[in-house]
N, C-alpha and C. Protein backbone atom coordinates (compact mmCIF):
# COMPACT_ATOMS: atom_id res chain seq x y z
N UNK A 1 0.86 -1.17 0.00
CA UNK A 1 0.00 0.00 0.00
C UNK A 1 0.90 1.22 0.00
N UNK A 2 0.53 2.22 -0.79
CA UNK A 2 1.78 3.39 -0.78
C UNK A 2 0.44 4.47 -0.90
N UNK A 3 1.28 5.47 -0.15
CA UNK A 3 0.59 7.14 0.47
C UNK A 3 1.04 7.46 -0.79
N UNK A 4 0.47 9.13 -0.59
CA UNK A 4 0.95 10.32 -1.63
C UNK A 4 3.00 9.93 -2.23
N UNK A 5 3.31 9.31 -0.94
CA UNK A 5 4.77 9.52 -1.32
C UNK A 5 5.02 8.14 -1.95
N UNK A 6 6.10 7.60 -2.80
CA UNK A 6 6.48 6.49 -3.14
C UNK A 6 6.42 5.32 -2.14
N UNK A 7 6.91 6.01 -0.87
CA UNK A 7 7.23 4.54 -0.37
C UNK A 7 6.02 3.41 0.10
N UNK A 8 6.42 2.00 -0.83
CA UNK A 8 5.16 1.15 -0.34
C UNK A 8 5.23 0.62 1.10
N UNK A 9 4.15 0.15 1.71
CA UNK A 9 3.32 -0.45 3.00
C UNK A 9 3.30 -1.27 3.09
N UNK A 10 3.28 -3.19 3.39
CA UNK A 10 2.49 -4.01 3.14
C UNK A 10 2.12 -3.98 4.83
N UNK A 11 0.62 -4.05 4.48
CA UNK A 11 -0.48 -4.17 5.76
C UNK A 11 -0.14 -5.55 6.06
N UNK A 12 0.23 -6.77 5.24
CA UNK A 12 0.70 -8.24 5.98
C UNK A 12 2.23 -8.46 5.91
N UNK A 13 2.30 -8.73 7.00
CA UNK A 13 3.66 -8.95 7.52
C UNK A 13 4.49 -10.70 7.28
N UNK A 14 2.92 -11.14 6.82
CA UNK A 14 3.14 -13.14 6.40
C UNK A 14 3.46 -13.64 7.46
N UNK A 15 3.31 -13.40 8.64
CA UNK A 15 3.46 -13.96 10.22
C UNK A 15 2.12 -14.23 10.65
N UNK A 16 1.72 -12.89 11.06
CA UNK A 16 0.65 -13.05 11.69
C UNK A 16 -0.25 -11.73 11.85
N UNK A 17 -1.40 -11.31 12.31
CA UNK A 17 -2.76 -10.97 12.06
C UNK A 17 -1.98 -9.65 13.13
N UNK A 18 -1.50 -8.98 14.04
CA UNK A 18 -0.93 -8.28 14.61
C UNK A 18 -1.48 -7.00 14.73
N UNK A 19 -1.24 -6.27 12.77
CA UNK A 19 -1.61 -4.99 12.80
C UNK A 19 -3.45 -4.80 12.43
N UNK A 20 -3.99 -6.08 12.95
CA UNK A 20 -5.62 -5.76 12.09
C UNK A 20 -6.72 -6.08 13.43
N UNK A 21 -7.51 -5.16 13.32
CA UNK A 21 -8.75 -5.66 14.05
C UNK A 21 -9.68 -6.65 13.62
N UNK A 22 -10.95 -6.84 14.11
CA UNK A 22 -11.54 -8.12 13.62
C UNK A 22 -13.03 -7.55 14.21
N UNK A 23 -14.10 -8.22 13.53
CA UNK A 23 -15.22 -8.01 14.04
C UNK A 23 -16.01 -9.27 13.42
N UNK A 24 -16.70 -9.89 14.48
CA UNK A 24 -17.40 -11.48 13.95
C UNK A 24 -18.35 -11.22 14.41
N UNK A 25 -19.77 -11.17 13.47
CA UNK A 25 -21.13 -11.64 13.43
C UNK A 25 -21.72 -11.92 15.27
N UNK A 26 -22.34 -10.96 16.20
CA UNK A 26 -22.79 -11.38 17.38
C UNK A 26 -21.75 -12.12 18.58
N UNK A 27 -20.54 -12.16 17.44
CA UNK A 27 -19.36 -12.59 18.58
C UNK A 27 -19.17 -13.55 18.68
N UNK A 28 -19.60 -14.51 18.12
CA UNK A 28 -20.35 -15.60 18.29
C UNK A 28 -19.25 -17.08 18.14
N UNK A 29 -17.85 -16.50 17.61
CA UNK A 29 -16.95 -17.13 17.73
C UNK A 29 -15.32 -16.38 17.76
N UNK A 30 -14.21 -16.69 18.98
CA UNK A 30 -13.44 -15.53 18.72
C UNK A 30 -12.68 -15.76 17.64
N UNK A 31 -12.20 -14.45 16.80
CA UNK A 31 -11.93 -13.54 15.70
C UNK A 31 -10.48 -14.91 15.57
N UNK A 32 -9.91 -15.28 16.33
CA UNK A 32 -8.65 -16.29 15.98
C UNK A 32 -8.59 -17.51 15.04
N UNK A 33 -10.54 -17.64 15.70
CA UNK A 33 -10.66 -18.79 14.72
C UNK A 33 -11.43 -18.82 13.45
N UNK A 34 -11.65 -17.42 13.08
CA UNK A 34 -11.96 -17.02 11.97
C UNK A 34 -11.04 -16.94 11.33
N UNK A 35 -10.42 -16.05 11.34
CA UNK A 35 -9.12 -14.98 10.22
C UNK A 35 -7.74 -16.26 11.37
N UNK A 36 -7.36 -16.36 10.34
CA UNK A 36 -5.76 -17.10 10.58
C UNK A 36 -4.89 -17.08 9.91
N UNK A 37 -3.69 -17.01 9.79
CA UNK A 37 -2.61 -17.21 8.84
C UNK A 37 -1.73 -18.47 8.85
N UNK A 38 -2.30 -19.14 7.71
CA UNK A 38 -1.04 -20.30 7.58
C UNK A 38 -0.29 -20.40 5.97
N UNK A 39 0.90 -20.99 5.91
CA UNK A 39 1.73 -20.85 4.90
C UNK A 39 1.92 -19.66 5.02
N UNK A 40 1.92 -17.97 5.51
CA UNK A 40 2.03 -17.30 4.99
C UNK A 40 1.13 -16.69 4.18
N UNK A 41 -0.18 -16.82 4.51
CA UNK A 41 -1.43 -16.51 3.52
C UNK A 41 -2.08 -16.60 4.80
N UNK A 42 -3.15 -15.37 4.14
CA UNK A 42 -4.46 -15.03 5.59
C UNK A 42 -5.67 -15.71 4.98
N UNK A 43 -6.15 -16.86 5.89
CA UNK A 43 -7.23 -17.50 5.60
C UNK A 43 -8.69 -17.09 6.54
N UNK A 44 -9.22 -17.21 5.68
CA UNK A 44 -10.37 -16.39 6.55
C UNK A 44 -11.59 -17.61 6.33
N UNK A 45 -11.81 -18.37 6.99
CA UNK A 45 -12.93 -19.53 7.25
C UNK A 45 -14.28 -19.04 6.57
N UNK A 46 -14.90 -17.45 7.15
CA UNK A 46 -16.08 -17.54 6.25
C UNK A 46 -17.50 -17.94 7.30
N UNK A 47 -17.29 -18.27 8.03
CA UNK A 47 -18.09 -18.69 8.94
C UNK A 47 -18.17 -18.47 10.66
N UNK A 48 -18.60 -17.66 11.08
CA UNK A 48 -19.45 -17.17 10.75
C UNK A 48 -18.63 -15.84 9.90
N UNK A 49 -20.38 -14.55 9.42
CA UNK A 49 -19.66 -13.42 8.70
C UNK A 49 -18.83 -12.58 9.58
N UNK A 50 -17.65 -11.98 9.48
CA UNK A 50 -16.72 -11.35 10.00
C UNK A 50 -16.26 -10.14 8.59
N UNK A 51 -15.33 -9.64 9.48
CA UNK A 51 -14.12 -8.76 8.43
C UNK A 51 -12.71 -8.27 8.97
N UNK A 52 -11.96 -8.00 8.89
CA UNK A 52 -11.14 -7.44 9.49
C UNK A 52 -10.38 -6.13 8.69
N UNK A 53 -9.76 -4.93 9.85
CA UNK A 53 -9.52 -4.18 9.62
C UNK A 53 -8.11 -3.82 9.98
N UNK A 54 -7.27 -2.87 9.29
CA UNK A 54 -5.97 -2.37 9.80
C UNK A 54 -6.13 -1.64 10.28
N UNK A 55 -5.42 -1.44 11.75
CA UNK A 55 -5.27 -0.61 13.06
C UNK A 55 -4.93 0.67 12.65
N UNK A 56 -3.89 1.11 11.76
CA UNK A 56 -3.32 1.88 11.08
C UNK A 56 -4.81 2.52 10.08
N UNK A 57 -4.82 4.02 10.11
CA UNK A 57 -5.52 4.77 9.18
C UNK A 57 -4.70 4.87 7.93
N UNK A 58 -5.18 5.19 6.79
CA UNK A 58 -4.31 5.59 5.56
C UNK A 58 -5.30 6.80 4.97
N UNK A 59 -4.39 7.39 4.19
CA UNK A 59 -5.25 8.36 3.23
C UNK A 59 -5.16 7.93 2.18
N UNK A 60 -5.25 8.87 0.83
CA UNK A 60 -5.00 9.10 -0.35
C UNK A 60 -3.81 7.60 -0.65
N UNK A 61 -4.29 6.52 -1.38
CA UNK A 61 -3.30 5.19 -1.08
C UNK A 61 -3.60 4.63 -2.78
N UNK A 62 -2.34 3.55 -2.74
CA UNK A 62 -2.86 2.47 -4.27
C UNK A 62 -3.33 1.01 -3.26
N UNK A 63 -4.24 0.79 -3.60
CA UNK A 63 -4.18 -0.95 -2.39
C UNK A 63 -3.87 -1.71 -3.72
N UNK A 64 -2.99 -2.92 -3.55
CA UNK A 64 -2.39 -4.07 -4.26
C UNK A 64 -3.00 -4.90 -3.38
N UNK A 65 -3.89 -6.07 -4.17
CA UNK A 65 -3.83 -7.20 -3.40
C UNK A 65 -4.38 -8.44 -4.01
N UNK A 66 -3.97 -9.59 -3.40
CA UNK A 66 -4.19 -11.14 -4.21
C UNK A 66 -5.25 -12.00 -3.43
N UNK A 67 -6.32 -12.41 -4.22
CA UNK A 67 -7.35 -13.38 -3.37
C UNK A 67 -7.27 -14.32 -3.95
N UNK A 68 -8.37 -15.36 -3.52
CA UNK A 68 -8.87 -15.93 -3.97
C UNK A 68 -9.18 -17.39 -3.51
N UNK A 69 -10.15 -17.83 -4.08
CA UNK A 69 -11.29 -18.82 -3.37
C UNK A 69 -10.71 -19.86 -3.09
N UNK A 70 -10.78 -20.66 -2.00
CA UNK A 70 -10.38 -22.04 -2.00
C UNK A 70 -11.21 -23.38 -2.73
N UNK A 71 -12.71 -22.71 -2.41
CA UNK A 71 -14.10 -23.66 -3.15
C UNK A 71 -14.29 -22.80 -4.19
N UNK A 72 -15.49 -23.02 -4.01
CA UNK A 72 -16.38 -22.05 -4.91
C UNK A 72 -16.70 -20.59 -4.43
N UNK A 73 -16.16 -20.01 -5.44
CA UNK A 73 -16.39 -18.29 -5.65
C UNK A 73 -17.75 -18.08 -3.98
N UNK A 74 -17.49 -16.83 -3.31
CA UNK A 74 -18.43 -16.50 -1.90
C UNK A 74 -18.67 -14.68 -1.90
N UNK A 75 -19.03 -14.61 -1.22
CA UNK A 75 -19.23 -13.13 -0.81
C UNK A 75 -18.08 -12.72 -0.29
N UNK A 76 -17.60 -11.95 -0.72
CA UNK A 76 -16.20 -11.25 -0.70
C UNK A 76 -16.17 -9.73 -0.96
N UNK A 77 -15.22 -8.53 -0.64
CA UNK A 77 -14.76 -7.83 -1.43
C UNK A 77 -13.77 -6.87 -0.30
N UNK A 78 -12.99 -5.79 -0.78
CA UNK A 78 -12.61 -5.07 0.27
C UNK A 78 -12.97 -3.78 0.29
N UNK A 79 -13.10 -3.21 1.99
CA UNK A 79 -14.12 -2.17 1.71
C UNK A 79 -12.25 -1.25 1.57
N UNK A 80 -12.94 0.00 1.11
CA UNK A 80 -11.71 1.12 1.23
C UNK A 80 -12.64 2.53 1.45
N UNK A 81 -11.60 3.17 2.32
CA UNK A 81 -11.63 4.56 2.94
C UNK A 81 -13.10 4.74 3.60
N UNK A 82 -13.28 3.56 4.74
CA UNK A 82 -14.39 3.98 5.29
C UNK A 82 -14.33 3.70 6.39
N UNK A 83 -15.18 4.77 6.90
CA UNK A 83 -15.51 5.16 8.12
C UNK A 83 -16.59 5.00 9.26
């Protein structure tokens, strides 16, 4: 992710979940065992609905980023600059 200035960001660090908040559906299961990282890739179960967010604000930004489904195509997308 890169600001007004050149230098890029990456919001994943390929460790672990650190710099992001989390919010799961009534709570109803904690956020660890939703959103996880293994291999180095953030897996997100899907069940229940959740999302997670970076702790960090940004402004004016380019977002780069790689998905994609393990099954079949789901409800997905990423929100940007909201509040």
């Amino acid at each position: 992710m890169s600001g007004c200035s050149e230098k890029k960001e990456r919001l994943f660090n390929g460790k672990d979940l650190t710099n992001w908040n989390f919010v799961v559906e009534n709570d109803a299961r904690p956020a660890s065992e939703v959103f996880l990282v293994e291999d180095g890739v953030i897996l997100i179960k899907g069940e229940p609905f959740g999302y997670m967010f970076t702790k960090e604000k940004y402004g004016d930004c380019t977002l780069e980023a790689e998905w994609r489904w393990v099954d079949e195509p789901a409800n997905s997308g990423i929100f940007v600059l909201i509040e």
